[in-house]
PDB file of N, CA and C in Angstrom:
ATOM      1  N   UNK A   1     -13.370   9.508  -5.905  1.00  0.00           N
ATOM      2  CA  UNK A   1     -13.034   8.193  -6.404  1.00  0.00           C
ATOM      3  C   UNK A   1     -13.958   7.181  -5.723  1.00  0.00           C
ATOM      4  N   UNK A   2     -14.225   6.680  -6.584  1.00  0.00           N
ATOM      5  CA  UNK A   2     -15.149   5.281  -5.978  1.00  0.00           C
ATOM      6  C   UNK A   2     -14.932   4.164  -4.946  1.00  0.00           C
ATOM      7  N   UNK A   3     -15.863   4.212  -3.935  1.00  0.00           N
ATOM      8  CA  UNK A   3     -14.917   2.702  -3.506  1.00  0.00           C
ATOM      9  C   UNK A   3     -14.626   1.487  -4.179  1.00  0.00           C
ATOM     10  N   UNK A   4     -14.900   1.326  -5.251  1.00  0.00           N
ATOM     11  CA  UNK A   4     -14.612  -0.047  -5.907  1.00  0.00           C
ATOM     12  C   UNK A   4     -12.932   0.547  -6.379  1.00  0.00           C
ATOM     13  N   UNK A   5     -13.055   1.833  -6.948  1.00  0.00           N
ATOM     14  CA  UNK A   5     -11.839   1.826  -7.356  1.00  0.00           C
ATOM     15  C   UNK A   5     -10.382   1.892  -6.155  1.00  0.00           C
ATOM     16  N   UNK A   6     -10.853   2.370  -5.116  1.00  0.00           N
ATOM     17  CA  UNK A   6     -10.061   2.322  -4.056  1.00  0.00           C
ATOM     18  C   UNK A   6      -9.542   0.911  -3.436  1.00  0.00           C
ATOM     19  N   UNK A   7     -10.553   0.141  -3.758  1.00  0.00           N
ATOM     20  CA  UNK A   7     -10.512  -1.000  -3.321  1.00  0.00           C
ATOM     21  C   UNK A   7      -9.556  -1.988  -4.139  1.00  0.00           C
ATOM     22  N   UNK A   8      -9.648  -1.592  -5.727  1.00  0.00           N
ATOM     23  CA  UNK A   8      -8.886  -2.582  -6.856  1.00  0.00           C
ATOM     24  C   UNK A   8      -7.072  -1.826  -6.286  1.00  0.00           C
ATOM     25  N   UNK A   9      -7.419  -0.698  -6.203  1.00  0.00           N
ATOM     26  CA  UNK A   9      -6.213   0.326  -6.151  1.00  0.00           C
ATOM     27  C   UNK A   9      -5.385  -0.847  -4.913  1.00  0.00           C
ATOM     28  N   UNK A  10      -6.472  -1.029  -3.898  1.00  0.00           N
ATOM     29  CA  UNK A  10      -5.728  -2.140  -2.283  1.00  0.00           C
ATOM     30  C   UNK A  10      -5.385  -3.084  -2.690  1.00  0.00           C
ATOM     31  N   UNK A  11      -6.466  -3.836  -3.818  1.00  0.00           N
ATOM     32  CA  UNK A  11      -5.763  -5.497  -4.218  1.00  0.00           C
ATOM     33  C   UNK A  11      -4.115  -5.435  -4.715  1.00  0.00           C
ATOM     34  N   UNK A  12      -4.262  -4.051  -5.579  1.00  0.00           N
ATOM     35  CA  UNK A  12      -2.629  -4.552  -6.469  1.00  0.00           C
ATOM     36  C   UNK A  12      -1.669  -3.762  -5.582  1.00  0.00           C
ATOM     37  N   UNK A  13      -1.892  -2.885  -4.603  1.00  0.00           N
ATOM     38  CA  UNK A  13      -0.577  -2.608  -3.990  1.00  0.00           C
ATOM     39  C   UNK A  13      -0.299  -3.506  -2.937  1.00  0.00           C
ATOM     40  N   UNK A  14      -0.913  -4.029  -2.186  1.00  0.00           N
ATOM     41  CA  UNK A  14      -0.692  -4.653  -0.910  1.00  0.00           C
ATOM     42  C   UNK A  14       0.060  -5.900  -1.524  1.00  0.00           C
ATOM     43  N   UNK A  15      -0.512  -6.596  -2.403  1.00  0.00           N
ATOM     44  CA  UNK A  15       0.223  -8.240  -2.691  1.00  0.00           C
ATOM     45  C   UNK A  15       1.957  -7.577  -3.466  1.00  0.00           C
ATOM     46  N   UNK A  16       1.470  -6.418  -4.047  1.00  0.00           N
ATOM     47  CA  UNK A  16       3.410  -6.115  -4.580  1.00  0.00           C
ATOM     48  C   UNK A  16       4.096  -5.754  -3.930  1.00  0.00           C
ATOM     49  N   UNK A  17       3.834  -5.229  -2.442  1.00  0.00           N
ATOM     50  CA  UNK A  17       4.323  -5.150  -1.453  1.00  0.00           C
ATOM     51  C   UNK A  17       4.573  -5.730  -0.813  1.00  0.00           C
ATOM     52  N   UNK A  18       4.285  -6.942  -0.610  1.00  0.00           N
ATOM     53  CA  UNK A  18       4.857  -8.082  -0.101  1.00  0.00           C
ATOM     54  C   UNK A  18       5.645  -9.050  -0.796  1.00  0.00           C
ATOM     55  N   UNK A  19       5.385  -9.045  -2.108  1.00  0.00           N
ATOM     56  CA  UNK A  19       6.000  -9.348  -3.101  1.00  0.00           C
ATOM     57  C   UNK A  19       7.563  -8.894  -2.806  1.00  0.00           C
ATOM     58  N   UNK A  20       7.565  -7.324  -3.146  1.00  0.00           N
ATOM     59  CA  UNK A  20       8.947  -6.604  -2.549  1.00  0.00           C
ATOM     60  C   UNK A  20       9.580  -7.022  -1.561  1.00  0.00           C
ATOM     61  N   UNK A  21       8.915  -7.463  -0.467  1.00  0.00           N
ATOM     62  CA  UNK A  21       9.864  -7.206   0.468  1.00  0.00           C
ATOM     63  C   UNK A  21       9.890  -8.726   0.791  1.00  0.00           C
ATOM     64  N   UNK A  22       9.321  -9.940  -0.049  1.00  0.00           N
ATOM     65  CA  UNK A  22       9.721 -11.328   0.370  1.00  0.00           C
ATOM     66  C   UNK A  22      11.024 -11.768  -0.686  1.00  0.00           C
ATOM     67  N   UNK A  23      10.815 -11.189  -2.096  1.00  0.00           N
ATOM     68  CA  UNK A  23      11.680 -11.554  -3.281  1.00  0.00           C
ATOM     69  C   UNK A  23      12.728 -10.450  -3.475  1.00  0.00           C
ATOM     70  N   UNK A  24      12.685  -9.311  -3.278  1.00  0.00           N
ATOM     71  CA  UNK A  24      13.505  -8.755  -3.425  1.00  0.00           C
ATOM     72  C   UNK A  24      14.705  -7.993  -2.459  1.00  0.00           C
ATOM     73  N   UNK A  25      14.427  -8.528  -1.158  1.00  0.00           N
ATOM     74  CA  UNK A  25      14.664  -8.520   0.091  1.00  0.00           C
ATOM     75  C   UNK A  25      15.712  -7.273   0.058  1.00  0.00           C
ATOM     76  N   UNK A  26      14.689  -5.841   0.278  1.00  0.00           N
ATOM     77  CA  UNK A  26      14.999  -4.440   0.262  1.00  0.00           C
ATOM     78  C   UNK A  26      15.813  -4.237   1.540  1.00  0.00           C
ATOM     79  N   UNK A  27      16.842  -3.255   1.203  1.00  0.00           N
ATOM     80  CA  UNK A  27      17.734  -2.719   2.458  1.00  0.00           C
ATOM     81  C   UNK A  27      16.670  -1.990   3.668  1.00  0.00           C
ATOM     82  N   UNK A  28      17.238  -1.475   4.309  1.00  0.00           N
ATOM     83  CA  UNK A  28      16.148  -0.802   5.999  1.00  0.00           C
ATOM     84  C   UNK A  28      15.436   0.677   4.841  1.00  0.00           C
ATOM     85  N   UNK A  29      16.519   0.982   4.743  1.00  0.00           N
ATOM     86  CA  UNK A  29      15.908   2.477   3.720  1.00  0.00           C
ATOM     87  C   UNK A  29      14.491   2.189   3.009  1.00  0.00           C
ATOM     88  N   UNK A  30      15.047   1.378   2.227  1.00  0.00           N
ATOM     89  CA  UNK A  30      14.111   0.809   0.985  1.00  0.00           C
ATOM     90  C   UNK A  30      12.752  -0.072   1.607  1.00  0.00           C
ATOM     91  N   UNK A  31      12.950  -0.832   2.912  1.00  0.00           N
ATOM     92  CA  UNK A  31      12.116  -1.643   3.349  1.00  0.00           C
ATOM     93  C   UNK A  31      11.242  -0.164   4.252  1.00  0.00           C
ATOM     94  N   UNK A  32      11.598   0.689   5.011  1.00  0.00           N
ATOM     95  CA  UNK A  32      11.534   1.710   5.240  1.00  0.00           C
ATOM     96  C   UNK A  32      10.015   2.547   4.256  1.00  0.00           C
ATOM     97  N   UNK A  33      10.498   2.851   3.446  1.00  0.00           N
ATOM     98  CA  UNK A  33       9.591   3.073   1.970  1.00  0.00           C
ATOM     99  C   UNK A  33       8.548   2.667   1.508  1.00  0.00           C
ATOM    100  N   UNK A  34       9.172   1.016   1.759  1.00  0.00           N
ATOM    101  CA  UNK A  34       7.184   0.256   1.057  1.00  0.00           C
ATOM    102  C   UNK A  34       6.754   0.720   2.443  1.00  0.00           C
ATOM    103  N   UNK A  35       6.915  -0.200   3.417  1.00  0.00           N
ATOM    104  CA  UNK A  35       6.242   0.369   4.961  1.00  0.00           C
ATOM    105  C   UNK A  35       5.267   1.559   5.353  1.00  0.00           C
ATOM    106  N   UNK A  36       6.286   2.857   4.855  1.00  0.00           N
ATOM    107  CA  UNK A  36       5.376   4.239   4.881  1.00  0.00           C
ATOM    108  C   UNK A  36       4.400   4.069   3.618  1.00  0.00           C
ATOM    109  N   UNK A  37       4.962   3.601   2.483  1.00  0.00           N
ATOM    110  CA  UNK A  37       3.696   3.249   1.526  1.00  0.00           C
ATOM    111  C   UNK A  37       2.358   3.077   1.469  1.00  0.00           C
ATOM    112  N   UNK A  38       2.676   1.687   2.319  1.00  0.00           N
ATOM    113  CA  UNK A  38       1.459   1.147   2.648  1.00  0.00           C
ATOM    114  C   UNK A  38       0.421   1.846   3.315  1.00  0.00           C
ATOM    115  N   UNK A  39       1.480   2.568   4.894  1.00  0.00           N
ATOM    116  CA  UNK A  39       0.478   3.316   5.745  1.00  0.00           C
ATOM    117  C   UNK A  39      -0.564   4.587   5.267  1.00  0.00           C
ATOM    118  N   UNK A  40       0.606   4.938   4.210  1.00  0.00           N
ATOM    119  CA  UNK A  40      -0.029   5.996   3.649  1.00  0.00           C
ATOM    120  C   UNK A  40      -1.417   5.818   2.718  1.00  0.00           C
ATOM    121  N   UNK A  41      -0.973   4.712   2.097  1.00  0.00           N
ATOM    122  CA  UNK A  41      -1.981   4.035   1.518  1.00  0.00           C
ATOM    123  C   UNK A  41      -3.685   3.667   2.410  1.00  0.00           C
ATOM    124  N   UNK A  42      -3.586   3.220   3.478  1.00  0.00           N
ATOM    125  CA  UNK A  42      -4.186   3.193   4.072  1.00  0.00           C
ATOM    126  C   UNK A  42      -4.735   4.252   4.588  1.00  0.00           C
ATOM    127  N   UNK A  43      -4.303   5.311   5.329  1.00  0.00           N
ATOM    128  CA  UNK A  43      -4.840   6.670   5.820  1.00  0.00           C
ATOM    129  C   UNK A  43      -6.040   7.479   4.785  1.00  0.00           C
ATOM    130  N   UNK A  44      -5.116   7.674   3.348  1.00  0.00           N
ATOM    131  CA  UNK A  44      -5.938   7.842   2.409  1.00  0.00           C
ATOM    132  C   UNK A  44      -7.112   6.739   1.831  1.00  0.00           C
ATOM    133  N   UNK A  45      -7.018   5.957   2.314  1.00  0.00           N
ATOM    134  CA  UNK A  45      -8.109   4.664   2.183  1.00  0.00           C
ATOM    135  C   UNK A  45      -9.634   5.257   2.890  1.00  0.00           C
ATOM    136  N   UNK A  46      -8.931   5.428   4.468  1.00  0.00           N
ATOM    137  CA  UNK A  46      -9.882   5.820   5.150  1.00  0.00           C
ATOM    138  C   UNK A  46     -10.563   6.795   5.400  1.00  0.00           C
ATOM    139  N   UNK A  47      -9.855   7.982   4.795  1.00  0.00           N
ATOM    140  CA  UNK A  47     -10.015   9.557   4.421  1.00  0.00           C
ATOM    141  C   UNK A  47     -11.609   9.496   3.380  1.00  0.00           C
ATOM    142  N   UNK A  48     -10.799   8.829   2.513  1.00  0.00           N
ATOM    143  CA  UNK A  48     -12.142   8.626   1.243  1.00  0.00           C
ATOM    144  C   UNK A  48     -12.909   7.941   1.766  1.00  0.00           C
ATOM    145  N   UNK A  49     -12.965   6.880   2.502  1.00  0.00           N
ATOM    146  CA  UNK A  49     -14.303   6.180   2.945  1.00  0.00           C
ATOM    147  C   UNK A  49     -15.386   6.972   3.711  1.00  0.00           C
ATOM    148  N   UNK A  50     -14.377   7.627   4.634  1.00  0.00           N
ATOM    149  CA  UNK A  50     -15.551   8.506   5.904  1.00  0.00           C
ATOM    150  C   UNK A  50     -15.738   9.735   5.007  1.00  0.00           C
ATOM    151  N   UNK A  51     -15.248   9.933   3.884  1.00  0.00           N
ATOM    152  CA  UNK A  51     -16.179  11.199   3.544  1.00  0.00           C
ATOM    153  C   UNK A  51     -15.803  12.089   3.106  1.00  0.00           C
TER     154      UNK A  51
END
């Protein structure tokens, strides 16, 4: 996957993720969830970058 596409992939999860958890103000479980989301999101971010 491309980095451009990895990158569009970062614009729209990160802002709905905050989105979630400012407007829809998720229980610990659920807040729990986006949290690992994100990280996960990220790990695999950096996986594909280095190679």
């Amino acid at each position: 996957m491309p980095n451009t596409a990895i990158d569009n992939l970062d614009q729209e999860i990160n802002p709905f993720a905050v989105w979630l958890i400012a407007k829809v103000q998720p229980f610990a479980t659920d807040l729990r969830r986006i949290i690992a989301s994100l990280k996960i999101k990220s790990d695999i971010e950096r996986q594909l970058k280095s190679g």
